[in-house]
C-alpha atoms as a PDB file:
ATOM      1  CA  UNK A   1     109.682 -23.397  52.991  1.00  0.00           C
ATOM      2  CA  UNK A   2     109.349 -19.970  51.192  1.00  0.00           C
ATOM      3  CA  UNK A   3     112.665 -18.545  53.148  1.00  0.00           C
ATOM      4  CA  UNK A   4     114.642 -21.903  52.513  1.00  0.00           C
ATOM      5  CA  UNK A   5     113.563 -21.250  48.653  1.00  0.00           C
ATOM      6  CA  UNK A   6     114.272 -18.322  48.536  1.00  0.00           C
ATOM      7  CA  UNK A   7     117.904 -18.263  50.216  1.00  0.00           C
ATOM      8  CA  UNK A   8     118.766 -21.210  48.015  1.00  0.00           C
ATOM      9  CA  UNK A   9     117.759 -19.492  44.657  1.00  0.00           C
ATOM     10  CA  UNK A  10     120.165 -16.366  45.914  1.00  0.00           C
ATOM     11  CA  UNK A  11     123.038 -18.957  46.353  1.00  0.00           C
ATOM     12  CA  UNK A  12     122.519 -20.027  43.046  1.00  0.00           C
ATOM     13  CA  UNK A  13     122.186 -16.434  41.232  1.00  0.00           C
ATOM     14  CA  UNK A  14     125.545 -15.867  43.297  1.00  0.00           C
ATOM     15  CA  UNK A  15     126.941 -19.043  41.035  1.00  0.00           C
ATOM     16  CA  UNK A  16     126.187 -18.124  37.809  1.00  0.00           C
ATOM     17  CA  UNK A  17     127.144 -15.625  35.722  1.00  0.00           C
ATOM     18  CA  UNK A  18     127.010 -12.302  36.491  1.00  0.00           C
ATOM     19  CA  UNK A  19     125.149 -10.213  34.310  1.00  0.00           C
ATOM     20  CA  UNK A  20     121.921 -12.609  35.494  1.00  0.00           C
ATOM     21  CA  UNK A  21     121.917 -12.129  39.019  1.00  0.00           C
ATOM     22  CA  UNK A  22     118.378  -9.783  40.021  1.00  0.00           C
ATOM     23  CA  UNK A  23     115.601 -11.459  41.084  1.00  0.00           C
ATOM     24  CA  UNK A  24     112.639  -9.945  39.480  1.00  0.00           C
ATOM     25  CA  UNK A  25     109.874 -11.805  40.493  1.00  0.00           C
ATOM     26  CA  UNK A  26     108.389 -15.281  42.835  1.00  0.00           C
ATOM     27  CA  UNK A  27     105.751 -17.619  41.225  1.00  0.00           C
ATOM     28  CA  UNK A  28     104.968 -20.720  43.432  1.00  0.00           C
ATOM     29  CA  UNK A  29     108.073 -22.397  43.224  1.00  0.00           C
ATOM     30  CA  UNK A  30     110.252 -20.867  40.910  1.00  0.00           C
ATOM     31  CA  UNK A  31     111.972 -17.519  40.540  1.00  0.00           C
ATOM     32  CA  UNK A  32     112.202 -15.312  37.617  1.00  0.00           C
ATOM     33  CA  UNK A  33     115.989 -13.478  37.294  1.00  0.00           C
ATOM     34  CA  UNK A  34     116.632 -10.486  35.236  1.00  0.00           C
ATOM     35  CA  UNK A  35     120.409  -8.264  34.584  1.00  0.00           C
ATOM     36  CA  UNK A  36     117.254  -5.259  33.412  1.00  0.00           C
ATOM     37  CA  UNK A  37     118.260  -6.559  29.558  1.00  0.00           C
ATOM     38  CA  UNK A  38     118.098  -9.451  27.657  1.00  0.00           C
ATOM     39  CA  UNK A  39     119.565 -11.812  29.926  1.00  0.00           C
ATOM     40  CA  UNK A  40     116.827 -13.623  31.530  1.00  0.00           C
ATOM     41  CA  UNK A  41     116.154 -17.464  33.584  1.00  0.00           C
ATOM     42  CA  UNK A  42     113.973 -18.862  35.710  1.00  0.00           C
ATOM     43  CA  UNK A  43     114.972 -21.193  38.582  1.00  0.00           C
ATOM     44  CA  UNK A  44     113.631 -23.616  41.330  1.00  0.00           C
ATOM     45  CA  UNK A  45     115.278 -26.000  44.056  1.00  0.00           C
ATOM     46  CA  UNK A  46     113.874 -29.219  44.749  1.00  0.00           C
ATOM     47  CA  UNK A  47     110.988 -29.739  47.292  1.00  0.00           C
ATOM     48  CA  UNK A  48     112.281 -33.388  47.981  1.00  0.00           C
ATOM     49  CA  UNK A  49     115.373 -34.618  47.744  1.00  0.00           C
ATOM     50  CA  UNK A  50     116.680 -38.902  48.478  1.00  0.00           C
ATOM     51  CA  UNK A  51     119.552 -40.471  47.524  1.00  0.00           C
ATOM     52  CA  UNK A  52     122.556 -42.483  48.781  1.00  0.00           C
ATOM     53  CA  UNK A  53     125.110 -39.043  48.705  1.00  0.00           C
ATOM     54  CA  UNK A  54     126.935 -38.104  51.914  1.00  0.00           C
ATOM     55  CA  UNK A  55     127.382 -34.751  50.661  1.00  0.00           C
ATOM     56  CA  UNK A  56     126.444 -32.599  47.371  1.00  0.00           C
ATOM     57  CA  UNK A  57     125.801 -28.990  46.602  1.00  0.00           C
ATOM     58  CA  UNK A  58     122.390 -27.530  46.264  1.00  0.00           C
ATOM     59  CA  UNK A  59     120.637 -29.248  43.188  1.00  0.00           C
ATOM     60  CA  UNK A  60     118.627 -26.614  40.754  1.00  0.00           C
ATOM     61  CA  UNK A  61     116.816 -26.466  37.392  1.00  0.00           C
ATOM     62  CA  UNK A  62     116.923 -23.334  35.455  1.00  0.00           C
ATOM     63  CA  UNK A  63     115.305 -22.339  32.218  1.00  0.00           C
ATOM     64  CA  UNK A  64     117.475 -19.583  30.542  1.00  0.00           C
ATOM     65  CA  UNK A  65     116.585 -17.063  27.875  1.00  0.00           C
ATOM     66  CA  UNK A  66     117.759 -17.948  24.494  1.00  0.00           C
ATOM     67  CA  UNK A  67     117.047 -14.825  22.087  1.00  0.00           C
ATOM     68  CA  UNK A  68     116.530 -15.908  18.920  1.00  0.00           C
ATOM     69  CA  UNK A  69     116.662 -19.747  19.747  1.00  0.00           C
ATOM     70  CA  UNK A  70     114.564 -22.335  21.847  1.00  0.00           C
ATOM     71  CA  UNK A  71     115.037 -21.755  25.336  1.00  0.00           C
ATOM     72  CA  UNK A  72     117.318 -24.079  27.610  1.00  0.00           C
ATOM     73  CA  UNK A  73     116.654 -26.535  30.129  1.00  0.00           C
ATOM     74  CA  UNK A  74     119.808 -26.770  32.723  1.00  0.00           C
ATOM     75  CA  UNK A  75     119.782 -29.001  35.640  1.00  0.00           C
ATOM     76  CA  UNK A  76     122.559 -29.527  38.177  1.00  0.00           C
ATOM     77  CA  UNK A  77     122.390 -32.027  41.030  1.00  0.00           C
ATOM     78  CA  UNK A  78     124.973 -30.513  43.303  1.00  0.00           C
ATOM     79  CA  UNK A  79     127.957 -32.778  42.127  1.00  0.00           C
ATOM     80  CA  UNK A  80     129.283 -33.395  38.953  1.00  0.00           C
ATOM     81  CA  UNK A  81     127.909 -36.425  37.290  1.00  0.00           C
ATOM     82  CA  UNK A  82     129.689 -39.912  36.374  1.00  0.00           C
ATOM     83  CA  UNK A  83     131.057 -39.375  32.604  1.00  0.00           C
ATOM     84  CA  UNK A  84     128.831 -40.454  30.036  1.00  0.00           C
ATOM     85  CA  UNK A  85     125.773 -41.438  32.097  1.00  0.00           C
ATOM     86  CA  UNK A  86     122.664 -39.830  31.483  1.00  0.00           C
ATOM     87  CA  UNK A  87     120.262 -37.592  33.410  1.00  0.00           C
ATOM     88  CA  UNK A  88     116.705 -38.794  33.882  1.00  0.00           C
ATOM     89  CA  UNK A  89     114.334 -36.672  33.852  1.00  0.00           C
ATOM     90  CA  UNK A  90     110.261 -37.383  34.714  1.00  0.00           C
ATOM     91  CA  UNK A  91     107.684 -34.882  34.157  1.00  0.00           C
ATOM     92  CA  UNK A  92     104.571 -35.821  34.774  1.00  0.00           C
ATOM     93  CA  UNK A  93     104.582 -39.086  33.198  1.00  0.00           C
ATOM     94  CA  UNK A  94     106.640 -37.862  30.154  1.00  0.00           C
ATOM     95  CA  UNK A  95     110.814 -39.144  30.640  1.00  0.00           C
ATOM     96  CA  UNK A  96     113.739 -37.603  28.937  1.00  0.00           C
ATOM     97  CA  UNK A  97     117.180 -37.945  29.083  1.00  0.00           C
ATOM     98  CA  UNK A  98     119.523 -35.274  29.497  1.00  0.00           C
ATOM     99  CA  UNK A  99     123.348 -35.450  28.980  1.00  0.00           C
ATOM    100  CA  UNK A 100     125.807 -34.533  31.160  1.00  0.00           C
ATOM    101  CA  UNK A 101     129.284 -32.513  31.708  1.00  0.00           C
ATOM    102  CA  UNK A 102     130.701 -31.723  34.878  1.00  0.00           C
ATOM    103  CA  UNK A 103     128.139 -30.551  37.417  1.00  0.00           C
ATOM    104  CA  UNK A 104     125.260 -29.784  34.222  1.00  0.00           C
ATOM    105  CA  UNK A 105     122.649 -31.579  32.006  1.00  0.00           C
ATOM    106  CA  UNK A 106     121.482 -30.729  29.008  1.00  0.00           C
ATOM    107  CA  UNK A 107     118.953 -31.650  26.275  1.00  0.00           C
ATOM    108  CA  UNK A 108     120.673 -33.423  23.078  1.00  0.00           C
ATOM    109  CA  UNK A 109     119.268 -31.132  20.780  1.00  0.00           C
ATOM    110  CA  UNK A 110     116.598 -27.831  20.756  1.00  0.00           C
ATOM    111  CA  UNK A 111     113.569 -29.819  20.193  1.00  0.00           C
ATOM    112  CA  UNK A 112     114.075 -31.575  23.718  1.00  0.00           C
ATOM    113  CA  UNK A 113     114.627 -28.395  24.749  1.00  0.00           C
ATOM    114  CA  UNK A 114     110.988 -26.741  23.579  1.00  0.00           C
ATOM    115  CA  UNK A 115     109.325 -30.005  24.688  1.00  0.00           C
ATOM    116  CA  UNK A 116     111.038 -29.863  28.135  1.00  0.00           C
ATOM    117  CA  UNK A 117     110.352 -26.613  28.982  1.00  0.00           C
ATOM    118  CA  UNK A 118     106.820 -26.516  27.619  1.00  0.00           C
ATOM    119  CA  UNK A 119     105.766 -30.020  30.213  1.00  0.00           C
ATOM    120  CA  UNK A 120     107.378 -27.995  32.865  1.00  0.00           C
ATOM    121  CA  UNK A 121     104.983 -24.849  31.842  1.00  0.00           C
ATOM    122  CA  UNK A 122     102.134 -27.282  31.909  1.00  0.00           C
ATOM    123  CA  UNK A 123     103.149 -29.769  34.699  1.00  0.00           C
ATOM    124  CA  UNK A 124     102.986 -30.601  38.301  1.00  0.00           C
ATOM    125  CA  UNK A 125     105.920 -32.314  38.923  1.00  0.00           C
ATOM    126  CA  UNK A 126     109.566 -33.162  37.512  1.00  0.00           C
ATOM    127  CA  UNK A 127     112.026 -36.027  38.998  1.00  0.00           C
ATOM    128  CA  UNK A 128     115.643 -35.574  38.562  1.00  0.00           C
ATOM    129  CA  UNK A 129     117.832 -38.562  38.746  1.00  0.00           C
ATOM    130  CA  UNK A 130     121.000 -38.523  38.971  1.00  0.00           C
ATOM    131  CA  UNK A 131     124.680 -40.549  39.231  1.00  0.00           C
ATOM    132  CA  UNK A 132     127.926 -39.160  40.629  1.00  0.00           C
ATOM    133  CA  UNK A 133     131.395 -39.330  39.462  1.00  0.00           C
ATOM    134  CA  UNK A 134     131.285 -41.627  42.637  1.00  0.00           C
ATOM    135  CA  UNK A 135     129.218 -43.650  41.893  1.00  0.00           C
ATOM    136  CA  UNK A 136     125.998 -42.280  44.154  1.00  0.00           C
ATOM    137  CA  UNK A 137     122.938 -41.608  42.970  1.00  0.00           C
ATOM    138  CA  UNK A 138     120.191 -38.428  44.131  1.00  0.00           C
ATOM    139  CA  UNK A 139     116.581 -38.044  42.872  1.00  0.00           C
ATOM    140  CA  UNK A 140     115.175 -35.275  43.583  1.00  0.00           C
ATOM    141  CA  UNK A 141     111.503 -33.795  43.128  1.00  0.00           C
ATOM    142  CA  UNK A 142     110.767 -30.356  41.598  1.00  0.00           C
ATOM    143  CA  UNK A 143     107.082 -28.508  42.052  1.00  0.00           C
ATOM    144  CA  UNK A 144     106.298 -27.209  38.810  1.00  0.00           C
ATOM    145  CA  UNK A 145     103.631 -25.155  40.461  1.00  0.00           C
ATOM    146  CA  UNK A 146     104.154 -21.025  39.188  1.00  0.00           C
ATOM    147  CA  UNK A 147     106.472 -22.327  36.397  1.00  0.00           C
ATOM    148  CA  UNK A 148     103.930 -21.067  33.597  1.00  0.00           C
ATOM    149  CA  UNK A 149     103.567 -17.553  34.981  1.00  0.00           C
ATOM    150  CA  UNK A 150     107.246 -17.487  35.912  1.00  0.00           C
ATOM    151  CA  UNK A 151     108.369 -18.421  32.509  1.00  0.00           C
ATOM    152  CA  UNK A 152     105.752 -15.930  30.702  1.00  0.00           C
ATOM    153  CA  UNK A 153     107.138 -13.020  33.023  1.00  0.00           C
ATOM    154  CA  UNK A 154     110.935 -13.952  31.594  1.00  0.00           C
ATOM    155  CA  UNK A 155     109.267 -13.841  28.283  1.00  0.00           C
ATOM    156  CA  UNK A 156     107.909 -10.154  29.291  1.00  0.00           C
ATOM    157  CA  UNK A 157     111.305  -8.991  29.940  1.00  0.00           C
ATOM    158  CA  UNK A 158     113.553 -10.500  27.113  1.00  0.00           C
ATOM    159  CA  UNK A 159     111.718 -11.086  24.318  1.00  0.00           C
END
């Protein structure tokens, strides 16, 4: 399970931008990225994954860095998701919403955003469900176990 993690998190750091893309440091599930500056996220892949999809993309959650602002929740599901259809999101036994563009969901505003990523700190589990452009539907199941100590490390290094 550790390897499979671990290879999927490098796909993903290949995906996004950059300046992001060094792992600094594994806690439990998640990963902690750094670029050695200011430019920090943690990530995880889902331990479980159902649906009725034929094919997706790996689905992820990342929290990134925002200096000076609340930090952001960012899911993708490996597909992009049916236009103006929300995200669910289940953490524990707290739900949000998320909205979506292309492939990405977001919180509607910064306060979702601090209450998100603080039940993820303090969790054990997050569901993700999601609908495609198609039509199909994935929910997938995150361990929030080593999310606390990976998101106070990416505090360490970009605050």
């Amino acid at each position: 399970m550790k390897k499979s993690l671990f290879t999927a998190l490098s796909l993903i750091a290949f995906t996004l931008p950059a300046n992001a893309q060094n792992i600094d440091s594994a806690h439990g599930d998640w990963t902690v990225f750094n670029d050695g500056g200011n430019t920090c996220y943690i990530a995880s892949t889902p331990i479980a994954q159902d649906g009725n999809y034929t094919k997706r993309g790996q689905p992820y959650v990342l929290v990134n860095h925002k200096s000076g602002g609340a930090d952001e929740i960012n899911i993708s599901s490996g597909y992009p998701y049916k236009k103006d259809v929300d995200v669910e999101v289940k953490i524990d036994k707290q739900k949000y919403r998320l909205f979506t563009q292309g492939e990405h969901a977001w919180a509607k505003d910064s306060i979702t955003d601090t209450k998100i990523v603080n039940d993820v700190q303090a969790g054990s589990k997050m569901i993700v469900k999601g609908i495609s452009r198609k039509g199909t539907y994935s929910i997938d199941t995150y361990s929030l176990k080593g999310s606390g100590a990976a998101y106070k490390r990416m505090k360490e290094l970009c605050n």
